[in-house]
PDBML (XML) file of the C-alpha atoms, coordinates in Angstrom:
<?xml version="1.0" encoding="UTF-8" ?>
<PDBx:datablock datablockName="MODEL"
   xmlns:PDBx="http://pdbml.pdb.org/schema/pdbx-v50.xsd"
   xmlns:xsi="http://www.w3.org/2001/XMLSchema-instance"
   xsi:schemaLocation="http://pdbml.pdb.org/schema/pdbx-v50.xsd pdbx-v50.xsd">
   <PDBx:atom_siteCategory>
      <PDBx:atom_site id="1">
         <PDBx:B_iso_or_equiv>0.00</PDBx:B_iso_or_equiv>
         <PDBx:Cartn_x>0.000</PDBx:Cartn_x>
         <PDBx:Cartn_y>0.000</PDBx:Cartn_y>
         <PDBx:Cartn_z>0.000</PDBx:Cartn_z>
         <PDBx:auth_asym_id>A</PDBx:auth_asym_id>
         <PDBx:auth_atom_id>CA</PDBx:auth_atom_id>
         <PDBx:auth_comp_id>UNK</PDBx:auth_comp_id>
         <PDBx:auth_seq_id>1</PDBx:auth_seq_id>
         <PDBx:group_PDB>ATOM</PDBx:group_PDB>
         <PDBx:label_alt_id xsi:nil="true" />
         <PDBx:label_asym_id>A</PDBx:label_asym_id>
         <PDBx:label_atom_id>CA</PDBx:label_atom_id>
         <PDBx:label_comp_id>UNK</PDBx:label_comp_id>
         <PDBx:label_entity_id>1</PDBx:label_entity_id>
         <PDBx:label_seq_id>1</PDBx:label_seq_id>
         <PDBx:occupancy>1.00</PDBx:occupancy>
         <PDBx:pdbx_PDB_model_num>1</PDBx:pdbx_PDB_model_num>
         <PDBx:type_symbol>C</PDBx:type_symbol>
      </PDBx:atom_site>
      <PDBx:atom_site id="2">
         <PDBx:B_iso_or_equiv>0.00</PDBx:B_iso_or_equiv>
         <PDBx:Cartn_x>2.762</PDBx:Cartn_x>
         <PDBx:Cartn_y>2.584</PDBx:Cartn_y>
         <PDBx:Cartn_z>-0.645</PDBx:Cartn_z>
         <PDBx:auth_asym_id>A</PDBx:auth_asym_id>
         <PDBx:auth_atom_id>CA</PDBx:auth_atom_id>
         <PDBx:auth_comp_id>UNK</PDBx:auth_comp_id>
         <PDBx:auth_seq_id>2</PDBx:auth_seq_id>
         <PDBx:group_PDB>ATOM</PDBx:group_PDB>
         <PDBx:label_alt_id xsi:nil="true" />
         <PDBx:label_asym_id>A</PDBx:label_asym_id>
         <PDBx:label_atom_id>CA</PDBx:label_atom_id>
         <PDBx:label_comp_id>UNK</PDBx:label_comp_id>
         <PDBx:label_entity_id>1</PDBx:label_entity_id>
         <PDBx:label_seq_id>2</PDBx:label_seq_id>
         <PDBx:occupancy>1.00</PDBx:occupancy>
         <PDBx:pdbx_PDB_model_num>1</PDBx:pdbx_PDB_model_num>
         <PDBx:type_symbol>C</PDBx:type_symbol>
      </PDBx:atom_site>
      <PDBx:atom_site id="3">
         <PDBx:B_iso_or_equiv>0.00</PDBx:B_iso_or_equiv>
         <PDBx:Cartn_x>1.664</PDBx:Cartn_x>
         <PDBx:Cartn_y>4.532</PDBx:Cartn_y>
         <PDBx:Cartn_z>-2.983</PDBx:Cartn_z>
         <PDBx:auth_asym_id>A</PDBx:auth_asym_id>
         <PDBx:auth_atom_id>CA</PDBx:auth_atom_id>
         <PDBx:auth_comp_id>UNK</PDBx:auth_comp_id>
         <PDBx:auth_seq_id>3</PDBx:auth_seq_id>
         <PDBx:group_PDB>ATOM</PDBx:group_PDB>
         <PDBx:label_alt_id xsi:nil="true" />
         <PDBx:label_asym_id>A</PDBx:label_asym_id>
         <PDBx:label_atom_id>CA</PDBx:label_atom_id>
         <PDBx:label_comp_id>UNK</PDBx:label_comp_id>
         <PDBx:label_entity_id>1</PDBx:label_entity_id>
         <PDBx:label_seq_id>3</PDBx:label_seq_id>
         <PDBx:occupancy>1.00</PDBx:occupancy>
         <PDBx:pdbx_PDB_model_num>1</PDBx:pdbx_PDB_model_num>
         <PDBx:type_symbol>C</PDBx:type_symbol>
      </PDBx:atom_site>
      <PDBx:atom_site id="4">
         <PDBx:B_iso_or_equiv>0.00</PDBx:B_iso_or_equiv>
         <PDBx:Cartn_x>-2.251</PDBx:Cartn_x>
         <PDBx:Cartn_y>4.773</PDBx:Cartn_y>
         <PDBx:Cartn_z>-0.530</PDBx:Cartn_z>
         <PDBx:auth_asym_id>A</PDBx:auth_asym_id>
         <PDBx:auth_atom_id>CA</PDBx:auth_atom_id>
         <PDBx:auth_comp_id>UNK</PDBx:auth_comp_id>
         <PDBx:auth_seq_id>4</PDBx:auth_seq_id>
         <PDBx:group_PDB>ATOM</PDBx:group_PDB>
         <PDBx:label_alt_id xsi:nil="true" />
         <PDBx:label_asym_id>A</PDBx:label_asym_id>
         <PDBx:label_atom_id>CA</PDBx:label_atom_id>
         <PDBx:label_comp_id>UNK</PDBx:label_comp_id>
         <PDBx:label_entity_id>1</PDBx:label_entity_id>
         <PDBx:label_seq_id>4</PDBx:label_seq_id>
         <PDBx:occupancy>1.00</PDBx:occupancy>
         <PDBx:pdbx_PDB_model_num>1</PDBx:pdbx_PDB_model_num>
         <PDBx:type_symbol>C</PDBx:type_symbol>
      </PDBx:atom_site>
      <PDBx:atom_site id="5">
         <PDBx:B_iso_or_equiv>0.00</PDBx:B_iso_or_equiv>
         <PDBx:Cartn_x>-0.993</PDBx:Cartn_x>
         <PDBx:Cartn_y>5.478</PDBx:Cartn_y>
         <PDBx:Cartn_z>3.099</PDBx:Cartn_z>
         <PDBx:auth_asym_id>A</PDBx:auth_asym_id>
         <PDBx:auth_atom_id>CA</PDBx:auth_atom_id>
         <PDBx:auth_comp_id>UNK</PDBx:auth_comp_id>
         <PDBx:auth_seq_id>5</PDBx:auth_seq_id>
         <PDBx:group_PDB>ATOM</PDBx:group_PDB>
         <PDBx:label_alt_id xsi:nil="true" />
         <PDBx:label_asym_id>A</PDBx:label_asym_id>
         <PDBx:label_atom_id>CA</PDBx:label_atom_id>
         <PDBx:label_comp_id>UNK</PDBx:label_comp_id>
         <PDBx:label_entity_id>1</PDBx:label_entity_id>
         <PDBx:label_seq_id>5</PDBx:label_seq_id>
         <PDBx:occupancy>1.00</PDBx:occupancy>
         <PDBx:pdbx_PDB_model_num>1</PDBx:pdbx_PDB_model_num>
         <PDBx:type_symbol>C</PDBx:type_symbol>
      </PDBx:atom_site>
      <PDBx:atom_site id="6">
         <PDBx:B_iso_or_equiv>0.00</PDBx:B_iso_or_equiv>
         <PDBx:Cartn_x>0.385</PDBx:Cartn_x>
         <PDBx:Cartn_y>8.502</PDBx:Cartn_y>
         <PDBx:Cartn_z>4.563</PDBx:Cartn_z>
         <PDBx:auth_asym_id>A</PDBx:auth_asym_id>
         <PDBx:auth_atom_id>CA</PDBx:auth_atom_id>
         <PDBx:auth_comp_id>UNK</PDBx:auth_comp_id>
         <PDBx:auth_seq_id>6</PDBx:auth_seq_id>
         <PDBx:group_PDB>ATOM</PDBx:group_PDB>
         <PDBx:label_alt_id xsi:nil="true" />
         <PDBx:label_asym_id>A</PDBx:label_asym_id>
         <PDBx:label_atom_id>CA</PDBx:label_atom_id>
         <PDBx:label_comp_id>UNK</PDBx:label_comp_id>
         <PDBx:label_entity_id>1</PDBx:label_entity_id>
         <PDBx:label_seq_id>6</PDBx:label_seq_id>
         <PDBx:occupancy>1.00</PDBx:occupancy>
         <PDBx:pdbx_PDB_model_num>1</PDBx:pdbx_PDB_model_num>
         <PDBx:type_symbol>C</PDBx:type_symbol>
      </PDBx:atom_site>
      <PDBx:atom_site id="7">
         <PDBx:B_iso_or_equiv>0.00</PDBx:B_iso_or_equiv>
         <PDBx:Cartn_x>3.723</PDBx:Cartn_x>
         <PDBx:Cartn_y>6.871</PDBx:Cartn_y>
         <PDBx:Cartn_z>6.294</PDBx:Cartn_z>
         <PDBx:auth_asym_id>A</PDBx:auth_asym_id>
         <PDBx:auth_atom_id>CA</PDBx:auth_atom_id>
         <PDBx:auth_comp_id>UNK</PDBx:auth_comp_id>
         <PDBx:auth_seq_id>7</PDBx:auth_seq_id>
         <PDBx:group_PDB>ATOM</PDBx:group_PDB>
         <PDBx:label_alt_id xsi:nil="true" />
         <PDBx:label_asym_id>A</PDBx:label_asym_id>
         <PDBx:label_atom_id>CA</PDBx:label_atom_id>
         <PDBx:label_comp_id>UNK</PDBx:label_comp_id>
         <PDBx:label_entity_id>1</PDBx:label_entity_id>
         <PDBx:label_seq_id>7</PDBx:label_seq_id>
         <PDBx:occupancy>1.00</PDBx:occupancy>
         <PDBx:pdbx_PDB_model_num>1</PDBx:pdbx_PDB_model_num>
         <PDBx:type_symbol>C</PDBx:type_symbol>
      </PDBx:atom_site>
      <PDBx:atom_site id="8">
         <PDBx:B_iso_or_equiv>0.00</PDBx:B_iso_or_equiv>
         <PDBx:Cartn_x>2.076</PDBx:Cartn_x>
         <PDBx:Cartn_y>4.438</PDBx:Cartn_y>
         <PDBx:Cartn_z>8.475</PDBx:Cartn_z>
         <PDBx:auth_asym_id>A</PDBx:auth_asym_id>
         <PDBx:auth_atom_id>CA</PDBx:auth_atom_id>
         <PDBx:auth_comp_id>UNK</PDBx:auth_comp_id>
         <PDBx:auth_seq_id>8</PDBx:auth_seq_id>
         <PDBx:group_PDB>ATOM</PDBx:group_PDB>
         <PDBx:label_alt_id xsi:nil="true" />
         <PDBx:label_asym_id>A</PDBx:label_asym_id>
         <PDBx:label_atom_id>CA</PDBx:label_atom_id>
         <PDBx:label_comp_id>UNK</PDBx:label_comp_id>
         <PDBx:label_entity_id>1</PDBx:label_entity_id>
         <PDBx:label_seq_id>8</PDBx:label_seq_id>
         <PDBx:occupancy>1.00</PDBx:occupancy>
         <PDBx:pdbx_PDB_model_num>1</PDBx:pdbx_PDB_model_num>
         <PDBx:type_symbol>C</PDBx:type_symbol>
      </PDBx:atom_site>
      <PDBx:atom_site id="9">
         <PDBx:B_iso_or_equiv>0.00</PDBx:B_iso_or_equiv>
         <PDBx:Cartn_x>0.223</PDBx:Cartn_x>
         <PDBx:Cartn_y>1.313</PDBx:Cartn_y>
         <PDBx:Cartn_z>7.623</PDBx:Cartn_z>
         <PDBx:auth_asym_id>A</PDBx:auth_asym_id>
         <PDBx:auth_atom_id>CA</PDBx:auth_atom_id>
         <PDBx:auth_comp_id>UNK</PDBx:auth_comp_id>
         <PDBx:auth_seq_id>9</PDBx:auth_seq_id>
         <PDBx:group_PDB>ATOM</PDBx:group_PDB>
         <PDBx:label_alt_id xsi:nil="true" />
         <PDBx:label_asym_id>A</PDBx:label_asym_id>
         <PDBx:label_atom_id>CA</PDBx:label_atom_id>
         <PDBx:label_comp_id>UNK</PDBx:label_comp_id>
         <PDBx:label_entity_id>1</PDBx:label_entity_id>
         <PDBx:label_seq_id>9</PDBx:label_seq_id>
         <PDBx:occupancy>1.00</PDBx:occupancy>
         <PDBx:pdbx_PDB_model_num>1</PDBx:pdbx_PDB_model_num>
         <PDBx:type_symbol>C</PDBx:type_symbol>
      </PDBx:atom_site>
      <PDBx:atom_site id="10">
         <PDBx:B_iso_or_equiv>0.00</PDBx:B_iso_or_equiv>
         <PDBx:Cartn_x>-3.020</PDBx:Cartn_x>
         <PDBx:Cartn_y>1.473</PDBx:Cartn_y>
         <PDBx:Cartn_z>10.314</PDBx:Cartn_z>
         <PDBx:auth_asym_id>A</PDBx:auth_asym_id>
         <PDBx:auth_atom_id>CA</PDBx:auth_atom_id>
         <PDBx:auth_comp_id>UNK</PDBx:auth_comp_id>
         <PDBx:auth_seq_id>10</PDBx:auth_seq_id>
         <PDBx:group_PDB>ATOM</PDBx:group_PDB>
         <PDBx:label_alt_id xsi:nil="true" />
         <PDBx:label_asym_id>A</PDBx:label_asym_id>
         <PDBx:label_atom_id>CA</PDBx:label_atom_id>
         <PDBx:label_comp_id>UNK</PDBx:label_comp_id>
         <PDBx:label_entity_id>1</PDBx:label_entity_id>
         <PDBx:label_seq_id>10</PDBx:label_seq_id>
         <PDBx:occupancy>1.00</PDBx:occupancy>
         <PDBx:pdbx_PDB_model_num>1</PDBx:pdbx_PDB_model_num>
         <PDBx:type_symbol>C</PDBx:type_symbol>
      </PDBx:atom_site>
      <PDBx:atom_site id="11">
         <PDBx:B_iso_or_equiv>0.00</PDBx:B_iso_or_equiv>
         <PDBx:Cartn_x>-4.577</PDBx:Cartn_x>
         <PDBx:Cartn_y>-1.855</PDBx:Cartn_y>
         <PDBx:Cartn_z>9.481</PDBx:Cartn_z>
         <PDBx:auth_asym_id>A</PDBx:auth_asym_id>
         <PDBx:auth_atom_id>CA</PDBx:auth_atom_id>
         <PDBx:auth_comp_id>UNK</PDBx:auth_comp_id>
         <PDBx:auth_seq_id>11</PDBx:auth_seq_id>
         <PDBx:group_PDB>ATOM</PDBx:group_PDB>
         <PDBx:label_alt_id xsi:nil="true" />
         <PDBx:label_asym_id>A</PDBx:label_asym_id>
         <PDBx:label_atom_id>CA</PDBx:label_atom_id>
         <PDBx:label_comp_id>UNK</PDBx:label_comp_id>
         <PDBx:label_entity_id>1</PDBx:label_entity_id>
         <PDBx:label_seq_id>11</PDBx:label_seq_id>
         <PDBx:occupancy>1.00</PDBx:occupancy>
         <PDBx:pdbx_PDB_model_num>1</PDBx:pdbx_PDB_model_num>
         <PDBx:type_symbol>C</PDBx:type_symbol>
      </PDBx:atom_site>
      <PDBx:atom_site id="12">
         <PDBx:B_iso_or_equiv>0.00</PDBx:B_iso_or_equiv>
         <PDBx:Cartn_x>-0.905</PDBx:Cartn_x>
         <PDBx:Cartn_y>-3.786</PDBx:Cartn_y>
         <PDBx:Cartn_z>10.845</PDBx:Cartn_z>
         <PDBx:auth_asym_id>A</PDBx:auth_asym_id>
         <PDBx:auth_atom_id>CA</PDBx:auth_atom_id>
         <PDBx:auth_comp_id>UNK</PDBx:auth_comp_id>
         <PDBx:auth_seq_id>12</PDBx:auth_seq_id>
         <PDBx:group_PDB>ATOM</PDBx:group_PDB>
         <PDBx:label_alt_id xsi:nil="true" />
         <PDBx:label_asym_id>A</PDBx:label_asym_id>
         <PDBx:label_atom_id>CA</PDBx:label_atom_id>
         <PDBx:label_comp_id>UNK</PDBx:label_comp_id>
         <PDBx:label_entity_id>1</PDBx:label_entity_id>
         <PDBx:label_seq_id>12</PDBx:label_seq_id>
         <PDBx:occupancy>1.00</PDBx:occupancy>
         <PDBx:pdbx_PDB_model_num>1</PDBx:pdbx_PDB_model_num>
         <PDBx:type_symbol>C</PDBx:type_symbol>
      </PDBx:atom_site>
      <PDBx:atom_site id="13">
         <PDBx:B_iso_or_equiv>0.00</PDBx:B_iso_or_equiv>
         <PDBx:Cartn_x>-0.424</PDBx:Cartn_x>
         <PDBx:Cartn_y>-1.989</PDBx:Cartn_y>
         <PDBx:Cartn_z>14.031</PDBx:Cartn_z>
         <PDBx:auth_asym_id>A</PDBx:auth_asym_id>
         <PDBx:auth_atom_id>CA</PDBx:auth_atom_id>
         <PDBx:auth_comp_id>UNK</PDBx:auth_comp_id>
         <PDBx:auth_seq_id>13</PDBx:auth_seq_id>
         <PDBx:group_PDB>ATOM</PDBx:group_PDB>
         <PDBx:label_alt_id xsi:nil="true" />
         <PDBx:label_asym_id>A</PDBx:label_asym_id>
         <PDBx:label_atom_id>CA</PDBx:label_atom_id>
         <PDBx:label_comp_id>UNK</PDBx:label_comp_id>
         <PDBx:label_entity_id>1</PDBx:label_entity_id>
         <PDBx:label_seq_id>13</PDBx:label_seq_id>
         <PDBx:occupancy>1.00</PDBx:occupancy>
         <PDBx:pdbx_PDB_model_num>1</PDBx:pdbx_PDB_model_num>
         <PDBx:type_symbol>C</PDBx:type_symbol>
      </PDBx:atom_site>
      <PDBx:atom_site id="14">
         <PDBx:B_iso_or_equiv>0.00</PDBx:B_iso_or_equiv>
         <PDBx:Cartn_x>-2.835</PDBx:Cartn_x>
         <PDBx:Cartn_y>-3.806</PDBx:Cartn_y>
         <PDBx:Cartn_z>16.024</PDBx:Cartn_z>
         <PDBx:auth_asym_id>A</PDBx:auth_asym_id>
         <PDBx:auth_atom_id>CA</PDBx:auth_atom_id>
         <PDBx:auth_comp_id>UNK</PDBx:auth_comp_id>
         <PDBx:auth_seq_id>14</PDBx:auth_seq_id>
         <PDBx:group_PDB>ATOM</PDBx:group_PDB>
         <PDBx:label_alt_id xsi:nil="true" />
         <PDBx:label_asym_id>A</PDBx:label_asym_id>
         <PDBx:label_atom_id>CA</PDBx:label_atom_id>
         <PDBx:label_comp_id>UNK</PDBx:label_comp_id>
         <PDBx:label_entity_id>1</PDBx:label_entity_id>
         <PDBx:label_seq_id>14</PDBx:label_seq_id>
         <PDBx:occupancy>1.00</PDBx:occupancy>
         <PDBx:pdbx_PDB_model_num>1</PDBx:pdbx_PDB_model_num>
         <PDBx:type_symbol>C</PDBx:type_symbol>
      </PDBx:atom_site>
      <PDBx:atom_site id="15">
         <PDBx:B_iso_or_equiv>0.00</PDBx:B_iso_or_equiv>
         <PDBx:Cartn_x>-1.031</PDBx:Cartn_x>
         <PDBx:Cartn_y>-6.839</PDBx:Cartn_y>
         <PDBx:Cartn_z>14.697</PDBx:Cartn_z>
         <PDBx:auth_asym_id>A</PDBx:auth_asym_id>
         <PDBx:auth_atom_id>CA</PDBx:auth_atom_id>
         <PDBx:auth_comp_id>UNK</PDBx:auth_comp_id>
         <PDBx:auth_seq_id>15</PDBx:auth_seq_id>
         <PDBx:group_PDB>ATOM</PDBx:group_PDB>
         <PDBx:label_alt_id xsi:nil="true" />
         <PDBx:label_asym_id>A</PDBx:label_asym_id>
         <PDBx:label_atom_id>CA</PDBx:label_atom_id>
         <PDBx:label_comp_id>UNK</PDBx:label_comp_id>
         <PDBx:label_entity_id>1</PDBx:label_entity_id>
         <PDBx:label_seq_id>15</PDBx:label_seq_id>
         <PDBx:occupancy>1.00</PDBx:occupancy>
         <PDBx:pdbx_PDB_model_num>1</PDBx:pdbx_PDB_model_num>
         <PDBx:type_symbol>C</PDBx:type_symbol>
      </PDBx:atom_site>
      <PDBx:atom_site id="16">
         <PDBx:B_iso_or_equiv>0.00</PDBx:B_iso_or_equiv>
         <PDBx:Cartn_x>2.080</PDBx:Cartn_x>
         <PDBx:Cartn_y>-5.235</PDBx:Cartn_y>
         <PDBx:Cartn_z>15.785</PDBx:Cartn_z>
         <PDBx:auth_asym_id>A</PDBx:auth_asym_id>
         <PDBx:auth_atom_id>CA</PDBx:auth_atom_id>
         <PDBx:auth_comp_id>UNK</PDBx:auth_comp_id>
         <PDBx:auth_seq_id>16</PDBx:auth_seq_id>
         <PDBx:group_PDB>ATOM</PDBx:group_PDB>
         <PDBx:label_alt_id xsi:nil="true" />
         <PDBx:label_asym_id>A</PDBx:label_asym_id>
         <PDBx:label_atom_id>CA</PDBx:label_atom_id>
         <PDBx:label_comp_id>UNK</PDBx:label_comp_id>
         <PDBx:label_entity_id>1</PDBx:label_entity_id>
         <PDBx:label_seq_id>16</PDBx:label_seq_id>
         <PDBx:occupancy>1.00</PDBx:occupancy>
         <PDBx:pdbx_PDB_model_num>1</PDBx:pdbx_PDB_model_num>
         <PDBx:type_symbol>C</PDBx:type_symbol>
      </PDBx:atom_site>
      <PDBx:atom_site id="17">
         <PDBx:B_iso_or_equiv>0.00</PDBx:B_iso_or_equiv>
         <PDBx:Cartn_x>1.030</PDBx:Cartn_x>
         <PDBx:Cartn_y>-4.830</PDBx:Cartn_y>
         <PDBx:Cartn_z>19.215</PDBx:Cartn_z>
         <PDBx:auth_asym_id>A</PDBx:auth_asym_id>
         <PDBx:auth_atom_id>CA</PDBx:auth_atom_id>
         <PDBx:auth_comp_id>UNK</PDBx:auth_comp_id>
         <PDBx:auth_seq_id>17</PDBx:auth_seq_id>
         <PDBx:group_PDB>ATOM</PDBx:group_PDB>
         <PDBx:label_alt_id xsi:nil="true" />
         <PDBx:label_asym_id>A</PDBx:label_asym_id>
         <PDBx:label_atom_id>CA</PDBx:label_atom_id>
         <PDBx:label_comp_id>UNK</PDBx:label_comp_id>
         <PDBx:label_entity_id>1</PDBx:label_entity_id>
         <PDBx:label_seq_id>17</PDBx:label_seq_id>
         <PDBx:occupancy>1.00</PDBx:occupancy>
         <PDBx:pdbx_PDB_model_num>1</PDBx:pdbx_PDB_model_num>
         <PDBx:type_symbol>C</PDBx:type_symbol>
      </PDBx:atom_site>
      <PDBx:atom_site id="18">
         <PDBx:B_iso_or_equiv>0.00</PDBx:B_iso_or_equiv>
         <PDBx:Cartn_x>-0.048</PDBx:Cartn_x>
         <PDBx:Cartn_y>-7.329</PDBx:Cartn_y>
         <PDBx:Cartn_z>20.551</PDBx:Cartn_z>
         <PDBx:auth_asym_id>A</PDBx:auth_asym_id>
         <PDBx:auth_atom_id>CA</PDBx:auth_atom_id>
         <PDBx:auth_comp_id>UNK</PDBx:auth_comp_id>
         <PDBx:auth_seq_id>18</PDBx:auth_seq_id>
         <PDBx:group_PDB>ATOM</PDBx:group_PDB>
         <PDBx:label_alt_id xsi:nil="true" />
         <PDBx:label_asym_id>A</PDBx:label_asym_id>
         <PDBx:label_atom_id>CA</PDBx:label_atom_id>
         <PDBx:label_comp_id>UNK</PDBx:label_comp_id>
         <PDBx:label_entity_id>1</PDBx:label_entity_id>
         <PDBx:label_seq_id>18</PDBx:label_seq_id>
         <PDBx:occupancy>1.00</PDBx:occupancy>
         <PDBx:pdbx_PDB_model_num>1</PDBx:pdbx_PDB_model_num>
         <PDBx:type_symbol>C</PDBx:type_symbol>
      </PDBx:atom_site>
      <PDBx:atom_site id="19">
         <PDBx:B_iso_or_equiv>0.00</PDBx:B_iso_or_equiv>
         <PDBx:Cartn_x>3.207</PDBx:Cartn_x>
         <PDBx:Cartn_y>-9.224</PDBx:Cartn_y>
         <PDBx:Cartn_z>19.073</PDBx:Cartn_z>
         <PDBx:auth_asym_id>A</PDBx:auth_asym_id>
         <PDBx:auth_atom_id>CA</PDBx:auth_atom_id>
         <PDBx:auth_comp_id>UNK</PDBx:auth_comp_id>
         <PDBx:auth_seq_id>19</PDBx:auth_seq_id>
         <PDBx:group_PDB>ATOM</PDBx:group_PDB>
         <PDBx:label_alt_id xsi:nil="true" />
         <PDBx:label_asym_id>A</PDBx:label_asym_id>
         <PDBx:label_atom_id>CA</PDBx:label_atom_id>
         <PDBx:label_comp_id>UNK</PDBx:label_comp_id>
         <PDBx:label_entity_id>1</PDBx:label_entity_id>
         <PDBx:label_seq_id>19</PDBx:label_seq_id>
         <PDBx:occupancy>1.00</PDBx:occupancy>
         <PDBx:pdbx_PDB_model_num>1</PDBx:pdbx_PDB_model_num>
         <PDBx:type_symbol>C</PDBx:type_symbol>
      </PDBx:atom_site>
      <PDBx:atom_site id="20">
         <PDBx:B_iso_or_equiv>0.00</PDBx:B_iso_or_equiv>
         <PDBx:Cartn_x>4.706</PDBx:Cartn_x>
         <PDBx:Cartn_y>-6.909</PDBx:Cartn_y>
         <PDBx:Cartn_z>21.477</PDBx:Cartn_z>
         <PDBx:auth_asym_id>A</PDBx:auth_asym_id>
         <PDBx:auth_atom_id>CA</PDBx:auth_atom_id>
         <PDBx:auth_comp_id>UNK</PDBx:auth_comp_id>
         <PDBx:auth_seq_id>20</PDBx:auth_seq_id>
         <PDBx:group_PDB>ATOM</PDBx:group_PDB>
         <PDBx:label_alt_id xsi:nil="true" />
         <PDBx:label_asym_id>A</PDBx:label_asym_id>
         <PDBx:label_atom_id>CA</PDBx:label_atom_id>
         <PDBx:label_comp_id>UNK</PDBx:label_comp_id>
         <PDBx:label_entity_id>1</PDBx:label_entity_id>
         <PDBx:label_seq_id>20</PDBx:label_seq_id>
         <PDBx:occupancy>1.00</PDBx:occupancy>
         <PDBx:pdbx_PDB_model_num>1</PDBx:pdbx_PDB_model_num>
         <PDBx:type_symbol>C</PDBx:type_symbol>
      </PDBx:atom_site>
      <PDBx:atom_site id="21">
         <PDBx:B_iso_or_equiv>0.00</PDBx:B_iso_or_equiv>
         <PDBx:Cartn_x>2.832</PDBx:Cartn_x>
         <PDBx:Cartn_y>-7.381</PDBx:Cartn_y>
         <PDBx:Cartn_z>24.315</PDBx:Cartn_z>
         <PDBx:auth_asym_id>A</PDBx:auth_asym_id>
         <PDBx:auth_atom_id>CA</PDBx:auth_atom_id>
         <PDBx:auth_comp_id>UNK</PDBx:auth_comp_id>
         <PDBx:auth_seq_id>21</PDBx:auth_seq_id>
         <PDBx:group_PDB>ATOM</PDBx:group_PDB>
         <PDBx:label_alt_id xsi:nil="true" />
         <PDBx:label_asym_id>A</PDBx:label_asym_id>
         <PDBx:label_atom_id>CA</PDBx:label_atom_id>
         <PDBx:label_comp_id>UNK</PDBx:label_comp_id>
         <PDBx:label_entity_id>1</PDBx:label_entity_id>
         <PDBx:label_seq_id>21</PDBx:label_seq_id>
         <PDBx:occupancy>1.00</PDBx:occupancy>
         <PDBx:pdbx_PDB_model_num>1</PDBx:pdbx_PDB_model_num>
         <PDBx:type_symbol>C</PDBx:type_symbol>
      </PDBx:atom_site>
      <PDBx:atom_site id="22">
         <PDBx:B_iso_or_equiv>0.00</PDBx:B_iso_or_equiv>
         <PDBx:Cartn_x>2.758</PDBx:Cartn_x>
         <PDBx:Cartn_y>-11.432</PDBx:Cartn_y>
         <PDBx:Cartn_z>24.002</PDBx:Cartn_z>
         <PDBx:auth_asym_id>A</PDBx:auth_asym_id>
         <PDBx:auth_atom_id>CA</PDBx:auth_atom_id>
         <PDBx:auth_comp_id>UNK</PDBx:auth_comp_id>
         <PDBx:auth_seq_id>22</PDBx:auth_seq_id>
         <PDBx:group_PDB>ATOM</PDBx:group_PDB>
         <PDBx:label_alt_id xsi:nil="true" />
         <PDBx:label_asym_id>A</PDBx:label_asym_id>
         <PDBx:label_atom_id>CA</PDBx:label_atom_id>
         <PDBx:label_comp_id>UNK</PDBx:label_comp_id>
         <PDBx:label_entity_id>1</PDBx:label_entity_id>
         <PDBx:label_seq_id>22</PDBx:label_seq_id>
         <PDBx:occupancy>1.00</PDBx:occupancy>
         <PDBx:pdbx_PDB_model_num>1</PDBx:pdbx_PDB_model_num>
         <PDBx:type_symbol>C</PDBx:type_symbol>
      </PDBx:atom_site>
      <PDBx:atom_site id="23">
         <PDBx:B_iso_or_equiv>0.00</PDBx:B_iso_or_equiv>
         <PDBx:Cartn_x>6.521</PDBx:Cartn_x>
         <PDBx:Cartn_y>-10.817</PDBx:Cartn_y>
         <PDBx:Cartn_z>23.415</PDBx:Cartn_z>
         <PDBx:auth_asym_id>A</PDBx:auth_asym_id>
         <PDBx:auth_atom_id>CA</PDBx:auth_atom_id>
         <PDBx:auth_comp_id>UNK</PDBx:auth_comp_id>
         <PDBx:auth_seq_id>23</PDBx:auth_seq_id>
         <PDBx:group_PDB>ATOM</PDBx:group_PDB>
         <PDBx:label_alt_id xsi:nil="true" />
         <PDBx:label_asym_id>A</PDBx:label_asym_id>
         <PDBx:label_atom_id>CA</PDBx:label_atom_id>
         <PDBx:label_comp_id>UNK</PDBx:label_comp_id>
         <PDBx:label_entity_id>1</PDBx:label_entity_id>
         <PDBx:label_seq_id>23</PDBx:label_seq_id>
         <PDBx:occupancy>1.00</PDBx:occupancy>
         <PDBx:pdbx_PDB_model_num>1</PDBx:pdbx_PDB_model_num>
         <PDBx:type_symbol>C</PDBx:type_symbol>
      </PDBx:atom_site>
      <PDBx:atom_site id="24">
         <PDBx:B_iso_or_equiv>0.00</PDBx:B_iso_or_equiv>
         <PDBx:Cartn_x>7.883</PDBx:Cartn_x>
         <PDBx:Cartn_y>-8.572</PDBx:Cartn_y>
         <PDBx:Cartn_z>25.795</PDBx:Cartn_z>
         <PDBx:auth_asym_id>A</PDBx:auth_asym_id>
         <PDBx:auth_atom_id>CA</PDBx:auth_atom_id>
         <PDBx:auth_comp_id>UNK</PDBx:auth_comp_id>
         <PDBx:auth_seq_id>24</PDBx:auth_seq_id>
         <PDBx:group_PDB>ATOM</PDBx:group_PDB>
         <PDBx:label_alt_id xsi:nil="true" />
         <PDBx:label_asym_id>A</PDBx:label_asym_id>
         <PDBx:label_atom_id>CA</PDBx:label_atom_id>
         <PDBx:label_comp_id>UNK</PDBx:label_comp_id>
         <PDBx:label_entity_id>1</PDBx:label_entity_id>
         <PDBx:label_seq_id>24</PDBx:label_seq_id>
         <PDBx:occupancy>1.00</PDBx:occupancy>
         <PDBx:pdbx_PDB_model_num>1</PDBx:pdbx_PDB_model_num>
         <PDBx:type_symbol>C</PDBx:type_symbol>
      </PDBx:atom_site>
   </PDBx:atom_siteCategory>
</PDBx:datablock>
């Protein structure tokens, strides 16, 4: 989605954070 989003990618952090709460 480069060319769509504004410098972040919304729909992945979610994803992202709970990998980093599971993970430490």
């Amino acid at each position: 989605d480069f060319y769509t989003h504004w410098g972040m990618n919304i729909v992945a952090i979610p994803k992202a954070v709970i990998q980093s709460v599971t993970r430490g």
